[in-house]
C-alpha atoms as a PDB file:
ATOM      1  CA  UNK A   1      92.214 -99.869  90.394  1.00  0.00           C
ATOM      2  CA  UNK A   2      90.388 -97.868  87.561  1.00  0.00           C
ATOM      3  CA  UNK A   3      91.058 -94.486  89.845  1.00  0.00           C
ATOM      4  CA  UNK A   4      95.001 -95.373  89.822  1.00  0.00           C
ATOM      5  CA  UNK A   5      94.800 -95.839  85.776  1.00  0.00           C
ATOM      6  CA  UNK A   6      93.216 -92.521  85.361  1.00  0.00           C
ATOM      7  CA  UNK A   7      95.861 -90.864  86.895  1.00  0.00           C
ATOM      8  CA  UNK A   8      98.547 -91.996  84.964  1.00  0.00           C
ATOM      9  CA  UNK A   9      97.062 -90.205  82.294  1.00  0.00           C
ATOM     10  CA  UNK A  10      97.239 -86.627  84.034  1.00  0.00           C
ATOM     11  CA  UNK A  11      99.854 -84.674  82.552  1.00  0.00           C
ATOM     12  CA  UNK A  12     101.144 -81.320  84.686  1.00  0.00           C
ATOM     13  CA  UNK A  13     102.678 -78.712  82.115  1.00  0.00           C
ATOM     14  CA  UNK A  14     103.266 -75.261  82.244  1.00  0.00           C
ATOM     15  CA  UNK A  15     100.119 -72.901  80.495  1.00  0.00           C
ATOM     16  CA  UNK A  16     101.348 -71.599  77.289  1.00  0.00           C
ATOM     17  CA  UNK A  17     101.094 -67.822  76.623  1.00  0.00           C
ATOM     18  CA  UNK A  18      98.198 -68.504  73.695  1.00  0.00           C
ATOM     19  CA  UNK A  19      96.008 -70.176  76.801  1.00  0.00           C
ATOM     20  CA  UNK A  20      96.402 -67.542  79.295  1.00  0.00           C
ATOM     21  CA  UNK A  21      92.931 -66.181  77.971  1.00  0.00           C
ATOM     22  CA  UNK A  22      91.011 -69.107  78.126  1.00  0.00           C
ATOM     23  CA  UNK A  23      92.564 -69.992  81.421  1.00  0.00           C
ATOM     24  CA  UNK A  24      91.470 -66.890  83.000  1.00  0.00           C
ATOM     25  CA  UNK A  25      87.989 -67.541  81.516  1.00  0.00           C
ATOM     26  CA  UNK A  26      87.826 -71.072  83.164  1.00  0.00           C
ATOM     27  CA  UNK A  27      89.536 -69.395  86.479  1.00  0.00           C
ATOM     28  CA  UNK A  28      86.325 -66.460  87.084  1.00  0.00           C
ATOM     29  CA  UNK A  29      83.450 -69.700  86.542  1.00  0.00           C
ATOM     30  CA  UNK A  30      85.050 -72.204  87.970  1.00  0.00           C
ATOM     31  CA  UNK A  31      88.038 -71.160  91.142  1.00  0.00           C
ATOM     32  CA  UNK A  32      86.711 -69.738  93.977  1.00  0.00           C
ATOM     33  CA  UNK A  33      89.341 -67.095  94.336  1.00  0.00           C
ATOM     34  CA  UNK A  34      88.101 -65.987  90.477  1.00  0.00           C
ATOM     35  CA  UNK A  35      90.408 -64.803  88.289  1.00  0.00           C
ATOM     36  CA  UNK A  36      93.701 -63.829  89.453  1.00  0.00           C
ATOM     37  CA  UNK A  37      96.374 -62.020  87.882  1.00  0.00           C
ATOM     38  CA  UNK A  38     100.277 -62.460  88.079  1.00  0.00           C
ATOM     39  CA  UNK A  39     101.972 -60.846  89.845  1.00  0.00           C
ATOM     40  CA  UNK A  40     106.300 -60.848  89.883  1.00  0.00           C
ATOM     41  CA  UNK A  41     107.547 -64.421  88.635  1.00  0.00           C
ATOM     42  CA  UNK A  42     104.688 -65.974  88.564  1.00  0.00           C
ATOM     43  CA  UNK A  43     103.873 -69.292  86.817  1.00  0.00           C
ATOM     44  CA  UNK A  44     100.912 -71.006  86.114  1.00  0.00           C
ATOM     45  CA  UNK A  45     100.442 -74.729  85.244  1.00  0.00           C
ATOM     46  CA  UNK A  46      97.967 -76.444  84.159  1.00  0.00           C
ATOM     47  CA  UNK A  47      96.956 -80.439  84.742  1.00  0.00           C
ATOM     48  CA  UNK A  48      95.681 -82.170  81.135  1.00  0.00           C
ATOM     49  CA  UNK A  49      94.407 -86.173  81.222  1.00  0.00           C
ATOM     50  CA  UNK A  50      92.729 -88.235  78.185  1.00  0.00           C
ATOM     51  CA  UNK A  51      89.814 -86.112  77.633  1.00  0.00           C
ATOM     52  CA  UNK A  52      91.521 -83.030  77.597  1.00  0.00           C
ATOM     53  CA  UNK A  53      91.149 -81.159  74.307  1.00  0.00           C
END
């Protein structure tokens, strides 16, 4: 049950223009596909729980 009431705390919101950089940052170390940049109407969204700064 502990799994279930850490997941109510996930938040999904859309990355605000000021985060793009850090984003990016976490995006090369951390995705697999690296850093990837927009292209047309693309949006990008981040996912935020508790311990989220």
């Amino acid at each position: 049950m502990g799994a279930v009431r850490a997941l109510q705390d996930i938040q999904v919101r859309r990355l605000r223009s000021e985060e793009s950089g850090r984003y990016q940052a976490l995006m090369r170390v951390h995705h697999f596909l690296g850093a990837l940049s927009k292209i047309g109407e693309t949006l990008w969204y981040v996912a935020t729980g508790a311990r989220s700064g």
